[in-house]
C-alpha atoms as a PDB file:
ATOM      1  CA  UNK A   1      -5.222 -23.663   1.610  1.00  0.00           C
ATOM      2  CA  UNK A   2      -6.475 -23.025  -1.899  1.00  0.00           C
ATOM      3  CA  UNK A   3      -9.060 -21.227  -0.322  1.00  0.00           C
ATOM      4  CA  UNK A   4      -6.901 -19.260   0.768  1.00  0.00           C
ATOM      5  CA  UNK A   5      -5.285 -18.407  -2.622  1.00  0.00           C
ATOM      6  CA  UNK A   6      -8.867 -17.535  -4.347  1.00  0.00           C
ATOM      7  CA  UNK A   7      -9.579 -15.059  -1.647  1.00  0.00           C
ATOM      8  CA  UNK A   8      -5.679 -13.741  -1.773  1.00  0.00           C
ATOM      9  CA  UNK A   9      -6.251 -13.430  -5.429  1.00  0.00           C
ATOM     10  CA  UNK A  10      -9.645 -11.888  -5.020  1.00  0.00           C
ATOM     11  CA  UNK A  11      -8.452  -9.073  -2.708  1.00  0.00           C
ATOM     12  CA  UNK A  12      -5.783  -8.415  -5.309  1.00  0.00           C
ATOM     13  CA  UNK A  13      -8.004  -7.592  -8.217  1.00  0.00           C
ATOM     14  CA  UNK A  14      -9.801  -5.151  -6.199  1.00  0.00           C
ATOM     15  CA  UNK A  15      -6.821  -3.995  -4.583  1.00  0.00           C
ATOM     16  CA  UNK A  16      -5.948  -3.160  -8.223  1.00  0.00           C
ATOM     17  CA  UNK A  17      -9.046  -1.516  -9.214  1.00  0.00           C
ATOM     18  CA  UNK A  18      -8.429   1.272  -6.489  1.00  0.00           C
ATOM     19  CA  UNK A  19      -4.558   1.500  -7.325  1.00  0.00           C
ATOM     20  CA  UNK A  20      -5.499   1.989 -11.075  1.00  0.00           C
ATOM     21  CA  UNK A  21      -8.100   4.850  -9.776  1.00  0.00           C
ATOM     22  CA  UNK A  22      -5.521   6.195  -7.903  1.00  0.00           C
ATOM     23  CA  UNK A  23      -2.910   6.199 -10.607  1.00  0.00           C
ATOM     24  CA  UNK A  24      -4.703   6.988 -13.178  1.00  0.00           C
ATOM     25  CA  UNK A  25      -8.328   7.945 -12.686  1.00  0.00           C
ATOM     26  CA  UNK A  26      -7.113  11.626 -12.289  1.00  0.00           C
ATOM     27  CA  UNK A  27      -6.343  12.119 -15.656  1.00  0.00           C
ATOM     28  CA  UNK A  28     -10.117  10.698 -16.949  1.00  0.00           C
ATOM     29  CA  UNK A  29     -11.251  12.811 -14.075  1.00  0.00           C
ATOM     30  CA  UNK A  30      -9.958  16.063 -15.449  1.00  0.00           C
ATOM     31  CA  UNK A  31     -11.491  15.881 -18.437  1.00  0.00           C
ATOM     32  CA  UNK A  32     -15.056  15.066 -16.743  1.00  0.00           C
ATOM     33  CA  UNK A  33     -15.273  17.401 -14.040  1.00  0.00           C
ATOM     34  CA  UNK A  34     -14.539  21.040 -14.364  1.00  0.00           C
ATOM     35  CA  UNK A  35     -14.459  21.175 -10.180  1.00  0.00           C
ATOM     36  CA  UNK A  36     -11.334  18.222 -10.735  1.00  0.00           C
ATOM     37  CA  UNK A  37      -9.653  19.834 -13.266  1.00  0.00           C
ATOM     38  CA  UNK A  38      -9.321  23.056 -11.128  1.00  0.00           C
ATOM     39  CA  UNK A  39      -7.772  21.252  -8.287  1.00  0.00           C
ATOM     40  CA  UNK A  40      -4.040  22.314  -7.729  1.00  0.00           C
ATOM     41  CA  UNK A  41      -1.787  19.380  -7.855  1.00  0.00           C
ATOM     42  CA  UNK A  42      -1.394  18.860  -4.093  1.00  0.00           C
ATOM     43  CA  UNK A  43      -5.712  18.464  -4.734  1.00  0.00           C
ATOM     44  CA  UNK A  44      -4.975  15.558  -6.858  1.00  0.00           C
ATOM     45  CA  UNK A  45      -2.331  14.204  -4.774  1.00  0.00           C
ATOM     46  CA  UNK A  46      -4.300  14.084  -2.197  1.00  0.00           C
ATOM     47  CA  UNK A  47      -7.537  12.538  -3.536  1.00  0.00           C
ATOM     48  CA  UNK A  48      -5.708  10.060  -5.313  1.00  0.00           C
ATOM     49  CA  UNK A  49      -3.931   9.467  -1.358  1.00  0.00           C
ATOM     50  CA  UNK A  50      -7.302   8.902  -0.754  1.00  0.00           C
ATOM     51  CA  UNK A  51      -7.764   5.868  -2.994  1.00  0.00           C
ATOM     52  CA  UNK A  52      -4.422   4.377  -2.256  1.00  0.00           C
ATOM     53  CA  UNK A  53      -6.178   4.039   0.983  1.00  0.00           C
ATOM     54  CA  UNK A  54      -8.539   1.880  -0.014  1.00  0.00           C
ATOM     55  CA  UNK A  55      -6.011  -0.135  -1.818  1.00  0.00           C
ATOM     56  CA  UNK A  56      -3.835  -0.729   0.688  1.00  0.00           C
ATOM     57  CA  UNK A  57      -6.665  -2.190   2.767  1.00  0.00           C
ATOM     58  CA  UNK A  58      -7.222  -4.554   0.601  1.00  0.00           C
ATOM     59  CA  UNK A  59      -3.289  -5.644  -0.617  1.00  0.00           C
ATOM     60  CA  UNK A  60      -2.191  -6.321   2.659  1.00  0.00           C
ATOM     61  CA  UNK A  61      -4.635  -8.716   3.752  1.00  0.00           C
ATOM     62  CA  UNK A  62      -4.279  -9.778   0.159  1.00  0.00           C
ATOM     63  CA  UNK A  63      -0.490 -10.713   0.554  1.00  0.00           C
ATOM     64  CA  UNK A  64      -0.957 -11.747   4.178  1.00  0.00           C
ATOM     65  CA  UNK A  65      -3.525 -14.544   3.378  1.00  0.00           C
ATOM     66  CA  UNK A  66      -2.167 -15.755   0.263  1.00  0.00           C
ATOM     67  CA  UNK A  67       1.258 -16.293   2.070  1.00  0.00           C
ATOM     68  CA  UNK A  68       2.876 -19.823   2.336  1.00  0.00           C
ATOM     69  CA  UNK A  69       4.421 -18.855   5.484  1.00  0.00           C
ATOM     70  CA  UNK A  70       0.746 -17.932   6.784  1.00  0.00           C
ATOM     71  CA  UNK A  71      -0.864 -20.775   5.720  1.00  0.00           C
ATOM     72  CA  UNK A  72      -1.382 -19.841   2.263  1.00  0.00           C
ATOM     73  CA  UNK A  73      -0.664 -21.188  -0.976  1.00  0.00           C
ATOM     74  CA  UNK A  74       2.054 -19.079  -2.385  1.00  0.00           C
ATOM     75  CA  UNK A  75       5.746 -17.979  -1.883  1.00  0.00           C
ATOM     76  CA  UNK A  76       6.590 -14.347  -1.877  1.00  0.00           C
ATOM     77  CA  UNK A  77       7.515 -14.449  -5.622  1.00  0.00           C
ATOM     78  CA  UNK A  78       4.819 -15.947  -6.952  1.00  0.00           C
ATOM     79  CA  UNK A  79       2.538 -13.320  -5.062  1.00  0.00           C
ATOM     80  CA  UNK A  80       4.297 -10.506  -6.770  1.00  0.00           C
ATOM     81  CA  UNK A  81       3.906 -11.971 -10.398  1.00  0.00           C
ATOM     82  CA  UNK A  82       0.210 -12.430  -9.536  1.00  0.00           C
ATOM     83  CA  UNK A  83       0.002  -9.166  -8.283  1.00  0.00           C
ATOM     84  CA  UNK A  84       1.744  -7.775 -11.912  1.00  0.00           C
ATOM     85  CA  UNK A  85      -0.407 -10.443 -13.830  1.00  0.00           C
ATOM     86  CA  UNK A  86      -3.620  -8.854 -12.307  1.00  0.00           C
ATOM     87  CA  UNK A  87      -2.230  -5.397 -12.860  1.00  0.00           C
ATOM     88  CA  UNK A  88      -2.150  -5.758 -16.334  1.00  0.00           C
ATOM     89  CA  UNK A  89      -5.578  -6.967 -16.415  1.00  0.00           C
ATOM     90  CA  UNK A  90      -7.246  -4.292 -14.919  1.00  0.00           C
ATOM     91  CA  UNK A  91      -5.133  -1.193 -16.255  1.00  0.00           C
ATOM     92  CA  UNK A  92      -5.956  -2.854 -20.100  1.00  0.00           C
ATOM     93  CA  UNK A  93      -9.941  -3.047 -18.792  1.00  0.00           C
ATOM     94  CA  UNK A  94      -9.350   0.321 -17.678  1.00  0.00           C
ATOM     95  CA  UNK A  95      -7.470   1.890 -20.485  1.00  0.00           C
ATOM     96  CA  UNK A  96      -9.959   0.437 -23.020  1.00  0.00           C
ATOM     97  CA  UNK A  97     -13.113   1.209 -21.047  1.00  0.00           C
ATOM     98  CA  UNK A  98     -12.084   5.145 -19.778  1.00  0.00           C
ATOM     99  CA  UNK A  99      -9.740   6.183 -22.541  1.00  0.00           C
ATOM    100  CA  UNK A 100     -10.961   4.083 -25.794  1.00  0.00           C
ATOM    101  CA  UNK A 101      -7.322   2.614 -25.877  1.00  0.00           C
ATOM    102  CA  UNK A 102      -6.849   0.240 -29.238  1.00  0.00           C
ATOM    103  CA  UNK A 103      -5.208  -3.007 -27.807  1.00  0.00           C
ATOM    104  CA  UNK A 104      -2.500  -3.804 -30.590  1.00  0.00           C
ATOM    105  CA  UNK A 105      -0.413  -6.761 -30.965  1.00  0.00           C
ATOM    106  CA  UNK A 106       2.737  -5.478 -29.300  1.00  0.00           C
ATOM    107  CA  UNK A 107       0.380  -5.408 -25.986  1.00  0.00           C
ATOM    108  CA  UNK A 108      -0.649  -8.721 -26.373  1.00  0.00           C
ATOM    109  CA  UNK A 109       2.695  -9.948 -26.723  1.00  0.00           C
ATOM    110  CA  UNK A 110       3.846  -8.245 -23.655  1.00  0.00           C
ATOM    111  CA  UNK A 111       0.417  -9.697 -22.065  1.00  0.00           C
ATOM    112  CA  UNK A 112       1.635 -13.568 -22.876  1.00  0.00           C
ATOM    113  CA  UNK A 113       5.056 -13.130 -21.500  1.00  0.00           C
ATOM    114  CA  UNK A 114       3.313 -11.775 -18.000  1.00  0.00           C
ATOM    115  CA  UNK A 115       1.856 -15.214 -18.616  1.00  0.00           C
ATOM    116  CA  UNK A 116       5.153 -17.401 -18.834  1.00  0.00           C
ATOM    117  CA  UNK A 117       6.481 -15.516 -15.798  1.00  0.00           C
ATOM    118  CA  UNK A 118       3.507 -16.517 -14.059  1.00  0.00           C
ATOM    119  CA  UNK A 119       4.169 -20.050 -15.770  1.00  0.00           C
ATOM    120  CA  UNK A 120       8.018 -19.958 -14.850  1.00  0.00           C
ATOM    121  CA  UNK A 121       7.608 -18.817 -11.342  1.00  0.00           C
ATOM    122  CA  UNK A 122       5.084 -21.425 -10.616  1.00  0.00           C
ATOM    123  CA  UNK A 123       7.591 -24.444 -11.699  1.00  0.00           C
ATOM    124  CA  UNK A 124       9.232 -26.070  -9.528  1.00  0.00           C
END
């Protein structure tokens, strides 16, 4: 079963890696390529379409095998807090890495209360 969750929670990072792409990769993108940056907006839409794409193939069998009610560890809450818990992560990666974002106290804090929901949701 806990198997289960590792591979759930596994899928969800990457999942997340494509969404943050998708989201916000464009605006990096711009400023890199000149080809990107002359793309009309339905151009963006569309390649960042094609992204979600790849996320989506890898959050549904995310949520599907990390599901109590198929056999995995976790209810339907507790897979959405994950899900925002890992979002954080990889956006701040991402933000730091692409756009030399300073990480400043203020997102810390708002980092450690991600971490008591994850705490609260998780006690029975």
């Amino acid at each position: 079963m806990w198997t289960q969750g590792i591979y759930s929670i596994g899928l969800l990072f990457v999942s997340n890696i494509f969404m943050t792409f998708a989201w916000y990769g464009h605006l990096k993108m711009r400023e890199e390529f000149s080809w990107f940056q002359a793309l009309p907006l339905i151009g963006v839409i569309a390649f960042s379409w094609g992204l979600a794409l790849f996320e989506y193939c890898f959050q549904v069998p995310a949520n599907r095998i990390g599901f109590r009610d198929n056999g995995g560890p976790f209810d339907i809450m507790q897979l959405k807090v994950i899900q925002e818990v890992i979002t954080l992560i990889v956006f701040t990666i991402f933000s730091v890495l692409a756009f030399k974002m300073e990480i400043k106290w203020n997102h810390i804090a708002a980092f450690m209360c991600l971490v008591l929901a994850v705490y609260f949701v998780f006690k029975k």
